[in-house]
C-alpha atoms as a PDB file:
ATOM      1  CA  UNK A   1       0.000   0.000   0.000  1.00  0.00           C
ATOM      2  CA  UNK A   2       1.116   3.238  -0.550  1.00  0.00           C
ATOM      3  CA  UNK A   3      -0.080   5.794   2.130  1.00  0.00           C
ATOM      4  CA  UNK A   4       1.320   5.335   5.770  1.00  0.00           C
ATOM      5  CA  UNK A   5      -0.560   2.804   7.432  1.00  0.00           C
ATOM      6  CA  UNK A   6      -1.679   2.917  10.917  1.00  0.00           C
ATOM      7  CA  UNK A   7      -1.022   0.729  13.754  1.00  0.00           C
ATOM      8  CA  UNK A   8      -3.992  -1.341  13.199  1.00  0.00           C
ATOM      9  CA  UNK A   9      -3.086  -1.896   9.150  1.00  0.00           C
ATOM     10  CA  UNK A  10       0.124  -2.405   9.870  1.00  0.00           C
ATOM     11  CA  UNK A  11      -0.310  -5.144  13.026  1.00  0.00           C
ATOM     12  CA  UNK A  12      -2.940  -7.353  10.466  1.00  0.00           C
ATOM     13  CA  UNK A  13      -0.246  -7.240   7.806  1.00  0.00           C
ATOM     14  CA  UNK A  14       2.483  -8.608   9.863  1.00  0.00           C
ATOM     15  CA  UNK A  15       0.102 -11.264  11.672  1.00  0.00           C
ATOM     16  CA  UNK A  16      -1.102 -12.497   8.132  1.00  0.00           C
ATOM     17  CA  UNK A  17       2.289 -12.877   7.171  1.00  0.00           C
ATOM     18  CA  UNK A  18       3.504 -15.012   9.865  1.00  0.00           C
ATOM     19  CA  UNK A  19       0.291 -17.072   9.561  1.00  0.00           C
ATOM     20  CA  UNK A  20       0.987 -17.181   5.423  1.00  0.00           C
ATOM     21  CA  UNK A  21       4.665 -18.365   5.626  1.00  0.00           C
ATOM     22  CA  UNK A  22       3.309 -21.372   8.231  1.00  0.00           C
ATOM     23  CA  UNK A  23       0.727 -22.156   5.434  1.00  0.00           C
ATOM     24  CA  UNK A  24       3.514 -22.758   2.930  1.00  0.00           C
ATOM     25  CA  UNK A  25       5.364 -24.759   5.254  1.00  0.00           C
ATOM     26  CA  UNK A  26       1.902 -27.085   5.595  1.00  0.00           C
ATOM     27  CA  UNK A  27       1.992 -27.096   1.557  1.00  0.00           C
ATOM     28  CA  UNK A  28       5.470 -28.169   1.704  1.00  0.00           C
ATOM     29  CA  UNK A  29       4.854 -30.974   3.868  1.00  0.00           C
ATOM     30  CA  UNK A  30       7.401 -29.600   6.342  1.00  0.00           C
ATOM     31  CA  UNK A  31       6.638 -30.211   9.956  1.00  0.00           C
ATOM     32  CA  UNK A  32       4.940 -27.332  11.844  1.00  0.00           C
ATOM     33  CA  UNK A  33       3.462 -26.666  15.626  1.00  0.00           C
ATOM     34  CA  UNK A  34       0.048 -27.331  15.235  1.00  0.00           C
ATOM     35  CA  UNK A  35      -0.342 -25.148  18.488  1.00  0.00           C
ATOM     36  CA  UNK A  36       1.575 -21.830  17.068  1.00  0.00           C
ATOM     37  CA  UNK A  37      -0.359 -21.802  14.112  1.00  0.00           C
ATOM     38  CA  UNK A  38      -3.423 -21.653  15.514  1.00  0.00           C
ATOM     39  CA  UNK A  39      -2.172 -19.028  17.648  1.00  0.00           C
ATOM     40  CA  UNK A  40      -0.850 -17.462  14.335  1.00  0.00           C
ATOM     41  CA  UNK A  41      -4.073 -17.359  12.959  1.00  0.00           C
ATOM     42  CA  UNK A  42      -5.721 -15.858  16.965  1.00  0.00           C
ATOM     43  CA  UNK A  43      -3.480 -12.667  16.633  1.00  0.00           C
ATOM     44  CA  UNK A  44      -4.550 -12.268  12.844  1.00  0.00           C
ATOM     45  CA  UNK A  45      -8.135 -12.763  14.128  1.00  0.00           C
ATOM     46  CA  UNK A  46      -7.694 -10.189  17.046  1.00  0.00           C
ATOM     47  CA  UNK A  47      -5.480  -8.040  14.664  1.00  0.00           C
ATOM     48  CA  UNK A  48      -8.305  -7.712  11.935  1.00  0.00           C
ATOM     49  CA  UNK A  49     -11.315  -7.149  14.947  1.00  0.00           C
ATOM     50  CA  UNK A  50      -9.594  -4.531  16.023  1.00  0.00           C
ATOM     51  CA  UNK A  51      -8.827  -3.187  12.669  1.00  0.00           C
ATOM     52  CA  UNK A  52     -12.656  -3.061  11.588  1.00  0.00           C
ATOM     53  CA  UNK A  53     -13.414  -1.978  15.252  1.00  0.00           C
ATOM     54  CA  UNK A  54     -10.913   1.829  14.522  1.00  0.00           C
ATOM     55  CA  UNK A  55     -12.836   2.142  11.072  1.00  0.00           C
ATOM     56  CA  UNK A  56     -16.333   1.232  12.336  1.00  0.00           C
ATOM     57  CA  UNK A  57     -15.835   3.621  15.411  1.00  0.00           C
ATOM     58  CA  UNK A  58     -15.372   6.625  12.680  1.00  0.00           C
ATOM     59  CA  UNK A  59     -17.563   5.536   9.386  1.00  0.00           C
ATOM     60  CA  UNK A  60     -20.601   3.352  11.107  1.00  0.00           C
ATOM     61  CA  UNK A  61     -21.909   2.704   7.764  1.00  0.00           C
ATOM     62  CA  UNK A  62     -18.929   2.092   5.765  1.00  0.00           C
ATOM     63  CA  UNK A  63     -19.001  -1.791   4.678  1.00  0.00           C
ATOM     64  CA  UNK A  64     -16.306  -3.455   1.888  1.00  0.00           C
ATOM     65  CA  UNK A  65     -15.769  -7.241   0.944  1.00  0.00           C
ATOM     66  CA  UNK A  66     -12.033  -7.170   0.453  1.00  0.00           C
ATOM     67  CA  UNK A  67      -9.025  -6.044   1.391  1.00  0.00           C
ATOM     68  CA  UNK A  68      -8.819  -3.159  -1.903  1.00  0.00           C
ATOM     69  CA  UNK A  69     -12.273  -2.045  -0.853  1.00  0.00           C
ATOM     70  CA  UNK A  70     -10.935  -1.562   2.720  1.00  0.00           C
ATOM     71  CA  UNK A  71      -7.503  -0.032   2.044  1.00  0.00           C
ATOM     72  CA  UNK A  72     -10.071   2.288  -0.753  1.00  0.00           C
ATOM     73  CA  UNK A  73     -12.041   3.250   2.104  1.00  0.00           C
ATOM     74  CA  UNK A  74      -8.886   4.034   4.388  1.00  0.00           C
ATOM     75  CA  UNK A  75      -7.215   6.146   1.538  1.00  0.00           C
ATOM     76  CA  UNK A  76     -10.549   8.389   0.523  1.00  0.00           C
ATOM     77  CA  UNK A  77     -11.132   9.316   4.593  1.00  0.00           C
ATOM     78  CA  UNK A  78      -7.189  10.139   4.365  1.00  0.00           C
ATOM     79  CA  UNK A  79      -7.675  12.231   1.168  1.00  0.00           C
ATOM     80  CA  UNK A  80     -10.662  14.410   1.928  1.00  0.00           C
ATOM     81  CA  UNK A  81     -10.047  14.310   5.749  1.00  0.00           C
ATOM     82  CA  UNK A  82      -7.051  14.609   7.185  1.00  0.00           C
ATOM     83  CA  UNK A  83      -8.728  15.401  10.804  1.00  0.00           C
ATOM     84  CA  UNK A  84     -10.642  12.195  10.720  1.00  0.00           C
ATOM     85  CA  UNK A  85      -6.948  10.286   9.290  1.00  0.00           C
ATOM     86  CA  UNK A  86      -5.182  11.773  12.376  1.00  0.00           C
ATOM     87  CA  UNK A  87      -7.762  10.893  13.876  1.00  0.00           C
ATOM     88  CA  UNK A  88      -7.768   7.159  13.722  1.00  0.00           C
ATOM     89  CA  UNK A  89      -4.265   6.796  13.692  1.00  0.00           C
ATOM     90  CA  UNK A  90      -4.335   7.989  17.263  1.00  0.00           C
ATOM     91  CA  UNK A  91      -6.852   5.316  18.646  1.00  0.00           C
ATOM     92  CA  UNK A  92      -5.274   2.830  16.556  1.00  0.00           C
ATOM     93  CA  UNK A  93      -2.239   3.179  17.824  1.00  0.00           C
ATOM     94  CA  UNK A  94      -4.047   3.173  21.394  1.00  0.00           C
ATOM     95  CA  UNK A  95      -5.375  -0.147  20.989  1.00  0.00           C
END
């Protein structure tokens, strides 16, 4: 992405990342810890709810379907608002 992501953005990329590379190990047949990547995937989970918690709290009504719709959505309010931008990087980076 090309703007400066917030906490929140920035915390879901780096979960999904460490959950990704233990899904190519799984592909490769190499031998994993069940128990980590579960875990892997509980801090993604808890990365993303909080995430769509710091956008909900500021657009209520604002809905998307993928992760280009959401980064779209990010980008506009960042565009045509800094206040509300500044904003949510604040509580994101509170959470």
């Amino acid at each position: 992405m090309s703007l400066l992501c917030p906490s929140a953005l920035a915390s879901l990329d780096e979960s999904l990342a460490v959950a990704y590379e233990s899904l190519r190990k799984i592909e490769a047949a190499e031998s994993i810890d069940v128990t980590e990547v579960i875990t892997q995937f509980e801090t993604a989970a808890e990365s993303a709810r909080k995430l769509r918690a710091a956008v909900s709290s500021e657009l209520p009504h604002a809905t998307w379907e993928n992760r280009e719709e959401l980064d779209a959505i990010i980008e506009n309010k960042k565009s045509n608002g800094n206040k509300w931008y500044f904003s949510f990087l604040r509580r994101t980076k509170q959470q």
